[in-house]
N, C-alpha and C. Protein backbone atom coordinates (compact mmCIF):
# COMPACT_ATOMS: atom_id res chain seq x y z
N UNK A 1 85.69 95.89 79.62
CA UNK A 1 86.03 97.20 80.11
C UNK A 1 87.32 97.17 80.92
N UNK A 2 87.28 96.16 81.93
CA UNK A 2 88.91 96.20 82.93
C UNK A 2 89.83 95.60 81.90
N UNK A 3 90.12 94.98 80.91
CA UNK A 3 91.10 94.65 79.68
C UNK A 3 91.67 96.24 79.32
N UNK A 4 90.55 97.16 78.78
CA UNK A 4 90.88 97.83 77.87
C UNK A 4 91.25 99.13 78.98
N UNK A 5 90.90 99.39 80.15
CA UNK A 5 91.30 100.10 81.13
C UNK A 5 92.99 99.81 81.58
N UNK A 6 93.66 98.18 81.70
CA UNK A 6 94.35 97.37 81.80
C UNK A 6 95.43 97.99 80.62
N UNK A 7 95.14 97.70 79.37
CA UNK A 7 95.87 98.34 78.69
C UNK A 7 96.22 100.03 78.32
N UNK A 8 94.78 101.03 78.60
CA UNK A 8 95.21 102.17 78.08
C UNK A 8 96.06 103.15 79.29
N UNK A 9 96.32 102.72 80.53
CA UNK A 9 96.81 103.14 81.87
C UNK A 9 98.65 103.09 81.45
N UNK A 10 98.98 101.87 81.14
CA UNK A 10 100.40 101.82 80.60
C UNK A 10 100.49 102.67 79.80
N UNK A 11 99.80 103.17 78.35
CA UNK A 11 100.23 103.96 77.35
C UNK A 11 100.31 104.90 77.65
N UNK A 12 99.58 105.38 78.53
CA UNK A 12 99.47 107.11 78.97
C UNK A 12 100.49 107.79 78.95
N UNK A 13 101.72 106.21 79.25
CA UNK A 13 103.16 107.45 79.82
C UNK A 13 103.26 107.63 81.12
N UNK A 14 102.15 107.26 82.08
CA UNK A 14 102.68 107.72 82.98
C UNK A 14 102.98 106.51 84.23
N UNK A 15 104.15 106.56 84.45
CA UNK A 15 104.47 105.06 84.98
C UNK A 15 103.92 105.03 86.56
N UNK A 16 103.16 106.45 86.86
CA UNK A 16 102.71 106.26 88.30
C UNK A 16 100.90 105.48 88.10
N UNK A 17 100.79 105.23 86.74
CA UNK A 17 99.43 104.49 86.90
C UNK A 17 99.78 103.25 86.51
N UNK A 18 101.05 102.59 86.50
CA UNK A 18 101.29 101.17 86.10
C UNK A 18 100.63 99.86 87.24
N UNK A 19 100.40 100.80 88.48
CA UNK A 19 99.79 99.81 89.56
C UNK A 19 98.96 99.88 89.23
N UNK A 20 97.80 100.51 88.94
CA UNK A 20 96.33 100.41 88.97
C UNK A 20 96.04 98.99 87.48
N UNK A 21 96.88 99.12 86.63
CA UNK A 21 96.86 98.61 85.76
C UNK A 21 96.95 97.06 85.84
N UNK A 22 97.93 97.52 87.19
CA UNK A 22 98.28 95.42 87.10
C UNK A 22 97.55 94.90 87.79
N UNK A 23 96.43 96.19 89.26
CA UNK A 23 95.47 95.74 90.12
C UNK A 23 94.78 95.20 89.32
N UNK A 24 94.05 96.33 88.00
CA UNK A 24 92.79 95.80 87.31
C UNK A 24 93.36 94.29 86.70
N UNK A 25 94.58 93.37 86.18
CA UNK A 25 94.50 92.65 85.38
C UNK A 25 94.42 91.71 86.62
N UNK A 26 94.84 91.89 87.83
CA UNK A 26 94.60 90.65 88.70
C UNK A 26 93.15 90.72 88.74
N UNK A 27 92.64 91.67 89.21
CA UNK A 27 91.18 91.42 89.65
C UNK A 27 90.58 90.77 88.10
N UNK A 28 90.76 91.43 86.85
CA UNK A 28 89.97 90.53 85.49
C UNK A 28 90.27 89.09 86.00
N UNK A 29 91.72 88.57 86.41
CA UNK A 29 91.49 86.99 86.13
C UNK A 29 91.02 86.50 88.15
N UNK A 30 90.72 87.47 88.42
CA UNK A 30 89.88 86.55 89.99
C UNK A 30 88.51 86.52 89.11
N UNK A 31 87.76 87.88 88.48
CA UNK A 31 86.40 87.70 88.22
C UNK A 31 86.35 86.40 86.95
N UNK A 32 86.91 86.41 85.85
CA UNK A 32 87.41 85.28 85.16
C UNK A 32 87.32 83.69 85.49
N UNK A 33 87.47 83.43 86.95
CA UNK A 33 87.09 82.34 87.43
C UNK A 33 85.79 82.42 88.15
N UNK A 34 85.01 81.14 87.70
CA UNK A 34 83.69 81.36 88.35
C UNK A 34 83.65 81.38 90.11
N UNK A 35 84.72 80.73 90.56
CA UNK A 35 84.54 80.15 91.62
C UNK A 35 85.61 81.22 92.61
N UNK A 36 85.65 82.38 92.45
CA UNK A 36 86.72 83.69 92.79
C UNK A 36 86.34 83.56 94.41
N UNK A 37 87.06 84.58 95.10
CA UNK A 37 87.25 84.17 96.58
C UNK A 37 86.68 85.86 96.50
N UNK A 38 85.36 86.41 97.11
CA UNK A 38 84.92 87.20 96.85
C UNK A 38 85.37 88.64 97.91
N UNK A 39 86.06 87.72 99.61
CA UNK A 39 87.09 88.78 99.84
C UNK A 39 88.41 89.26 99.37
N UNK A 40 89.02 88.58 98.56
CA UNK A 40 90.26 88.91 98.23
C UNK A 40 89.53 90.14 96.72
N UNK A 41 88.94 90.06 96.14
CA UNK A 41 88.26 90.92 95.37
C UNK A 41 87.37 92.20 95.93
N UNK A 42 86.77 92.12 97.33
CA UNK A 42 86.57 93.00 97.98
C UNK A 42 87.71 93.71 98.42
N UNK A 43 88.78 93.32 98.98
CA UNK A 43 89.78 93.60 99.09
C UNK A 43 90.43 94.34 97.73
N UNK A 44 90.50 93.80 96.81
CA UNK A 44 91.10 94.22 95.55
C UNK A 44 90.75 95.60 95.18
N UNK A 45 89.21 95.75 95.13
CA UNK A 45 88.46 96.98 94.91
C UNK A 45 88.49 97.97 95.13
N UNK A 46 88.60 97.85 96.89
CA UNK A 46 89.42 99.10 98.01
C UNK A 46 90.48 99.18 97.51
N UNK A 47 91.33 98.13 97.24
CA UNK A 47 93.36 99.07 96.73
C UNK A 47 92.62 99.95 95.58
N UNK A 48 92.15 99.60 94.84
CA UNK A 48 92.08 99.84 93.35
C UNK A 48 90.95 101.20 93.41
N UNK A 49 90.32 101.38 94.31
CA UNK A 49 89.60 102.42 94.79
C UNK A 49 90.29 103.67 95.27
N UNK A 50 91.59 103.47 96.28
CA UNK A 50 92.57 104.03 96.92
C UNK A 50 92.91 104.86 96.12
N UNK A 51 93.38 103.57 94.87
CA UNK A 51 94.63 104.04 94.04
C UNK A 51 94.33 105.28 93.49
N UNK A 52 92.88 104.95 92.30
CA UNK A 52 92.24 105.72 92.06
C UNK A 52 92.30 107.39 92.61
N UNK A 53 92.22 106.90 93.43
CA UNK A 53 91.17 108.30 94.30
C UNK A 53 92.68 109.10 94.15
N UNK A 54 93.95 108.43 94.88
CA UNK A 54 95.16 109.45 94.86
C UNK A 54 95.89 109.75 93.49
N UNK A 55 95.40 109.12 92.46
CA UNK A 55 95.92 109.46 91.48
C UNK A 55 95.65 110.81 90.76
N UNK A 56 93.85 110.77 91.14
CA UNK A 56 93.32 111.78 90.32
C UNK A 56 93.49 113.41 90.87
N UNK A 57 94.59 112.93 92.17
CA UNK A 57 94.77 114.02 92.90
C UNK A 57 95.88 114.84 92.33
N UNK A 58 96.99 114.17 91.40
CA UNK A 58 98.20 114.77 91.28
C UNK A 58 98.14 115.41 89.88
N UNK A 59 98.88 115.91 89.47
CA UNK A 59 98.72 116.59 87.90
C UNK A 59 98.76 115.78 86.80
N UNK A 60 99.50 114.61 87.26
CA UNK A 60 99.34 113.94 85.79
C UNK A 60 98.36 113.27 86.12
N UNK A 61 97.54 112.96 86.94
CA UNK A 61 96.28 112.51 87.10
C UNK A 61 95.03 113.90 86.49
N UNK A 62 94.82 114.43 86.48
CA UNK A 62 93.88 115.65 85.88
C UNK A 62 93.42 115.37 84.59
N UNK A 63 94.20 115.44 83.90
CA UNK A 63 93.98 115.03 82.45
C UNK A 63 92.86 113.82 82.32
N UNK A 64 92.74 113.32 82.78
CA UNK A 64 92.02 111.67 82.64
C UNK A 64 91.50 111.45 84.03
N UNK A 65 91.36 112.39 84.80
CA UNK A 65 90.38 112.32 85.90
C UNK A 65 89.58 111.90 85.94
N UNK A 66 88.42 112.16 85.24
CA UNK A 66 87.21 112.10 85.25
C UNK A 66 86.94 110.71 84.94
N UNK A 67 87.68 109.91 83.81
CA UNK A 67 87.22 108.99 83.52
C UNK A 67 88.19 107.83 84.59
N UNK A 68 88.95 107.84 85.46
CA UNK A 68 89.80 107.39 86.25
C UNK A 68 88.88 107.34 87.29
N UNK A 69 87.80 108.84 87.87
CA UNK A 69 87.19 108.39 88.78
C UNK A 69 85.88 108.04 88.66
N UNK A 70 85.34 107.52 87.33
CA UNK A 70 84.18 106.95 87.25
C UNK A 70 84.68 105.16 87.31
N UNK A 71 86.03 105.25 86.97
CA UNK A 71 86.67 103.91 87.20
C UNK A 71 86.65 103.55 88.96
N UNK A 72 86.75 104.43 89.50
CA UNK A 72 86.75 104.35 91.06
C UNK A 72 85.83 104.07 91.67
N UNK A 73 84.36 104.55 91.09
CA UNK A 73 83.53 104.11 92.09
C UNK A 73 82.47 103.24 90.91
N UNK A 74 83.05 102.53 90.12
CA UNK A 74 82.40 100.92 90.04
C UNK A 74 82.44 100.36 90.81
């Protein structure tokens, strides 16, 4: 699911979701290792939670809201 989230954020077009994109591919390769440092991923979650949350606030966030903020509160 964070791969294919990872990739469809770039296509959108819209280059204000290119962070969330590169959050999710760091956090895939912390969870990726068994032995992950589980605050820096707590940590990760909140940016990536943040991000979320202000994205779905602006107009080009609307469109894909919904599924942006079911991405938010995994």
């Amino acid at each position: 699911m964070i791969a294919t989230w990872e990739q469809t954020l770039p296509s959108s077009g819209v280059p204000e979701l290119a962070p969330i994109a590169q959050n999710l591919g760091t956090l895939r390769k912390h969870l990726a290792n068994l032995t992950f440092d589980s605050n820096e991923v707590g940590q990760l979650l909140a940016t990536l939670g943040g991000q979320v949350q202000a994205e779905v606030a602006t107009p080009y966030g609307l469109p894909i809201a919904v599924p942006l903020t079911q991405l938010g509160v995994l």
